[in-house]
N, C-alpha and C. Protein backbone atom coordinates (compact mmCIF):
# COMPACT_ATOMS: atom_id res chain seq x y z
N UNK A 1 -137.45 -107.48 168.87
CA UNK A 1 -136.46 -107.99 167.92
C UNK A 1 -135.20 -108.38 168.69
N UNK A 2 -134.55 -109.39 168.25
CA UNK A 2 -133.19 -110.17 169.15
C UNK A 2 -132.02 -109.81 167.67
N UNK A 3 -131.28 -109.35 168.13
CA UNK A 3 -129.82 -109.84 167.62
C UNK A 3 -129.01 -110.31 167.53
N UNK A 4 -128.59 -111.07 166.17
CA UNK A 4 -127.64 -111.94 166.51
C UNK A 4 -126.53 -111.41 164.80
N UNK A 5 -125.29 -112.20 165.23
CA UNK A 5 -124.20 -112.19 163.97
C UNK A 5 -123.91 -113.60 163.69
N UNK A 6 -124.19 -113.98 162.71
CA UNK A 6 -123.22 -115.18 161.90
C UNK A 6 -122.17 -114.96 161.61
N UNK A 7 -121.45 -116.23 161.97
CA UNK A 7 -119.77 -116.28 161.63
C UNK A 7 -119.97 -117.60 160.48
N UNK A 8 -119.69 -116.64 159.10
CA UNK A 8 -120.22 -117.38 157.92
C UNK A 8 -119.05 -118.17 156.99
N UNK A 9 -118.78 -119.48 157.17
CA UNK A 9 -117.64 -120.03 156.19
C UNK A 9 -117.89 -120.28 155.15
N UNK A 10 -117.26 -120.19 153.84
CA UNK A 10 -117.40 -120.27 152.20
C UNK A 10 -117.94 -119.00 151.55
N UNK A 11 -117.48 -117.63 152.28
CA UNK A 11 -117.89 -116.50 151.24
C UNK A 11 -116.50 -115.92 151.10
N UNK A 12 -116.19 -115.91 150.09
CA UNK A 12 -115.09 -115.39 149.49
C UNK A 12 -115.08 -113.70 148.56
N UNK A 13 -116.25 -113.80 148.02
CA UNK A 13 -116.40 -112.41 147.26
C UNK A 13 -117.73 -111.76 147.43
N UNK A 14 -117.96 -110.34 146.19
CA UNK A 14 -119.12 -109.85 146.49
C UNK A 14 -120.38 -110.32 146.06
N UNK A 15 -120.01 -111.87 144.84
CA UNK A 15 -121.31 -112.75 144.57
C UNK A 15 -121.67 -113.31 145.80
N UNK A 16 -120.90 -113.88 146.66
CA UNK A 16 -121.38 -115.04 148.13
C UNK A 16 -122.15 -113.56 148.74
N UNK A 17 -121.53 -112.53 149.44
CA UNK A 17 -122.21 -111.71 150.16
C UNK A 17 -123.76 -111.53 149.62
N UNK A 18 -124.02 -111.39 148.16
CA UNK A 18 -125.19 -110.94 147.45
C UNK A 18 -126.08 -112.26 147.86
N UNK A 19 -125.47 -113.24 147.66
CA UNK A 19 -126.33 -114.49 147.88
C UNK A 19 -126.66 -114.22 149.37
N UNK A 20 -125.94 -114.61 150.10
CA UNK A 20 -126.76 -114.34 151.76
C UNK A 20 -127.53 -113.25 151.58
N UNK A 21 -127.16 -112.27 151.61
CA UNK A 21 -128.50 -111.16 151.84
C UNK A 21 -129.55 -111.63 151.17
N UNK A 22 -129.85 -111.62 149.88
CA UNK A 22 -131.35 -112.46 149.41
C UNK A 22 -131.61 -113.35 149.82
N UNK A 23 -130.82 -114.62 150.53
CA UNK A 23 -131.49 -115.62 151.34
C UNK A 23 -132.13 -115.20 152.77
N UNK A 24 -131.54 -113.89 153.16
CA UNK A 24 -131.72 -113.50 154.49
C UNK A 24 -133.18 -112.89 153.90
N UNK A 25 -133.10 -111.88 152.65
CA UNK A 25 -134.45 -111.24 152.67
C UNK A 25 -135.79 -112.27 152.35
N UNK A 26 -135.63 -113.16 151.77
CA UNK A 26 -136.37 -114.18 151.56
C UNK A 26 -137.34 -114.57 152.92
N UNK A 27 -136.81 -114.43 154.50
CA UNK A 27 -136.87 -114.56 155.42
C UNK A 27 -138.42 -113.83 155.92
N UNK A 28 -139.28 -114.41 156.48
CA UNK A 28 -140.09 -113.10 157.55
C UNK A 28 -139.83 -113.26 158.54
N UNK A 29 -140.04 -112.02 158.95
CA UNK A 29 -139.42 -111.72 160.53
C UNK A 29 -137.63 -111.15 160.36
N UNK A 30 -137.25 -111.26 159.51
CA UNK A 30 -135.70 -110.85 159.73
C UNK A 30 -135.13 -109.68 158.89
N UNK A 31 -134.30 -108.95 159.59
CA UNK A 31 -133.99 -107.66 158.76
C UNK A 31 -132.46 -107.90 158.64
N UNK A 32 -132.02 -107.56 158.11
CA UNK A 32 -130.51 -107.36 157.46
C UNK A 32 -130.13 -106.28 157.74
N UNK A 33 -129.02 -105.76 158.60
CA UNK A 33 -128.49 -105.09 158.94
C UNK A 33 -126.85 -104.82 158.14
N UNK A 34 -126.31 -105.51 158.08
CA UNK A 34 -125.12 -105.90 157.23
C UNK A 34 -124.52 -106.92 156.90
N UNK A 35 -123.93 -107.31 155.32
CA UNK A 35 -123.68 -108.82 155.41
C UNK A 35 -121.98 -108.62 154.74
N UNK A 36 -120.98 -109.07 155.26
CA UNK A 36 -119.96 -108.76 154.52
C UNK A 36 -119.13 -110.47 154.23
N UNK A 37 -118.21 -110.34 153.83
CA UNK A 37 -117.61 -111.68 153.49
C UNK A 37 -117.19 -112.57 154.65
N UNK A 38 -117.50 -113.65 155.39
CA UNK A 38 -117.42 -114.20 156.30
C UNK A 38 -118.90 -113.64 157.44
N UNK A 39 -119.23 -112.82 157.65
CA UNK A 39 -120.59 -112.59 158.48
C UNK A 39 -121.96 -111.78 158.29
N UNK A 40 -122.71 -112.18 158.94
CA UNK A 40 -124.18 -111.11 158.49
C UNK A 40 -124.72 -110.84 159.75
N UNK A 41 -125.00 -109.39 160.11
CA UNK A 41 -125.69 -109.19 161.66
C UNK A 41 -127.19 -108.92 160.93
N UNK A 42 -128.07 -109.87 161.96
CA UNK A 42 -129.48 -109.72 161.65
C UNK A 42 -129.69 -109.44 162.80
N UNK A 43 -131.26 -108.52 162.57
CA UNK A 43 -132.51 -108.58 163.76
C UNK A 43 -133.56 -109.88 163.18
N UNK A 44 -134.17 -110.18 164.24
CA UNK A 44 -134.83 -110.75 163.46
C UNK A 44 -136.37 -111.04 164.92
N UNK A 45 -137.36 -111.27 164.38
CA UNK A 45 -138.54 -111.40 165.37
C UNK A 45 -138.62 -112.72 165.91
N UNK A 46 -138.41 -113.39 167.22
CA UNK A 46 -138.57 -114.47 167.59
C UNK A 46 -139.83 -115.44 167.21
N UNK A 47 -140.97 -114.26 167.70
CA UNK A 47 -142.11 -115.06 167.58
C UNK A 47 -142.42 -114.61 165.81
N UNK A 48 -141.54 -114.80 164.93
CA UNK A 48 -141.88 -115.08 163.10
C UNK A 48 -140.81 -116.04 162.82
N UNK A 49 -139.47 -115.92 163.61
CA UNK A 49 -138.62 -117.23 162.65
C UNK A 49 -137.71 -117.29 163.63
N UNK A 50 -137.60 -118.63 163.94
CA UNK A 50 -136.01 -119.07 164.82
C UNK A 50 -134.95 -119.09 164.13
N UNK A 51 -134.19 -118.95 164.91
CA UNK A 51 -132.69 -118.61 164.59
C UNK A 51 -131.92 -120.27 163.81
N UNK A 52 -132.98 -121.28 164.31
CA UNK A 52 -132.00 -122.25 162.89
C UNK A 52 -132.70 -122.33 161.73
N UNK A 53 -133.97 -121.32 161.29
CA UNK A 53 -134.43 -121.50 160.41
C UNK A 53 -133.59 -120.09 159.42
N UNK A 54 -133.35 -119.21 160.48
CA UNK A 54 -131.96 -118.48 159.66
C UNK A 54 -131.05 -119.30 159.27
N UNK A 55 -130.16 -120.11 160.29
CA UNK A 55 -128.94 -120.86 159.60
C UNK A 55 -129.41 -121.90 158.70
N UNK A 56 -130.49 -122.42 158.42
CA UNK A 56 -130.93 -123.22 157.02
C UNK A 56 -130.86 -121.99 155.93
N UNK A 57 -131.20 -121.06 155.89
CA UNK A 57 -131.48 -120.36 154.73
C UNK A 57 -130.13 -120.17 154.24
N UNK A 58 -129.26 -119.90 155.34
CA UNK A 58 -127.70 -119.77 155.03
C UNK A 58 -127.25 -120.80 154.44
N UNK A 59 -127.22 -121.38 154.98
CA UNK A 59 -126.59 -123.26 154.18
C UNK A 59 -127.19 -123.39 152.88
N UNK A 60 -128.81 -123.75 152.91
CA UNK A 60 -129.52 -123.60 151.37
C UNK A 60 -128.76 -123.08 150.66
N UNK A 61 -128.09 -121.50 150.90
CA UNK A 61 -127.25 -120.46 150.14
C UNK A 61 -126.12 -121.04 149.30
N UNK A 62 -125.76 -122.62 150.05
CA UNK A 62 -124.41 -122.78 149.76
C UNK A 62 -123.53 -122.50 150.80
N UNK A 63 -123.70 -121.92 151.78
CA UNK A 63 -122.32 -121.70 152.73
C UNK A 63 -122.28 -122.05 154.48
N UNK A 64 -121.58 -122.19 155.19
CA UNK A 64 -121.49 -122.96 156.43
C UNK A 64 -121.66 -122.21 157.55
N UNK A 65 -122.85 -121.73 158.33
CA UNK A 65 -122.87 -120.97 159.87
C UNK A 65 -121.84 -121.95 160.69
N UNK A 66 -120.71 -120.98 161.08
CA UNK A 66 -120.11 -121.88 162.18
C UNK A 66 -120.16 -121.50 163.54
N UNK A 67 -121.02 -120.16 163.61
CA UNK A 67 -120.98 -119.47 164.95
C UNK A 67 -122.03 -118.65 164.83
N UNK A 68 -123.14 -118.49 166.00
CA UNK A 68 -123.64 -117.78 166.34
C UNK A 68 -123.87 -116.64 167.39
N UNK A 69 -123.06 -115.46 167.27
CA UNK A 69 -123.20 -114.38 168.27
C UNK A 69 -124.46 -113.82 168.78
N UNK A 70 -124.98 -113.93 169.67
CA UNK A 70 -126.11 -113.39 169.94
C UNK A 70 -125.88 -111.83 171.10
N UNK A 71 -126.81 -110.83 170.83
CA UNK A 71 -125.97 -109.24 171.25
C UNK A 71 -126.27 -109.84 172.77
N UNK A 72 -125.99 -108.85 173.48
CA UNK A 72 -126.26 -108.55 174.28
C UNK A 72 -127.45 -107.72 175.44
């Protein structure tokens, strides 16, 4: 599993946060670790889903990945 954090633009309250996480769980291969207003840290399995098929699910959501942190 790889980690990474989105730096998420257009979440303002605890409806936007609720929306990403169900777009994130919608996901295979990716676990949700925490999603708060502006970011979400996922794990997620390389060989089940790439990382821009995460930032589509985000956008779909309605809201803008402008950064991707990947751990270390």
């Amino acid at each position: 599993m790889n980690d990474v954090t989105l730096k998420i633009d257009g979440m303002s309250c605890g409806h936007c946060v609720g929306q990403v996480r169900n777009a994130l769980a919608r996901l295979d291969g990716v676990q949700t670790h925490q999603v708060t207003v502006g970011q979400a840290s996922v794990s997620y399995d390389p060989e089940a889903v790439a990382v821009a098929a995460i930032i589509e699910a985000v956008t779909r959501a309605g809201y803008e990945v402008r950064a991707v942190e990947r751990a270390a």
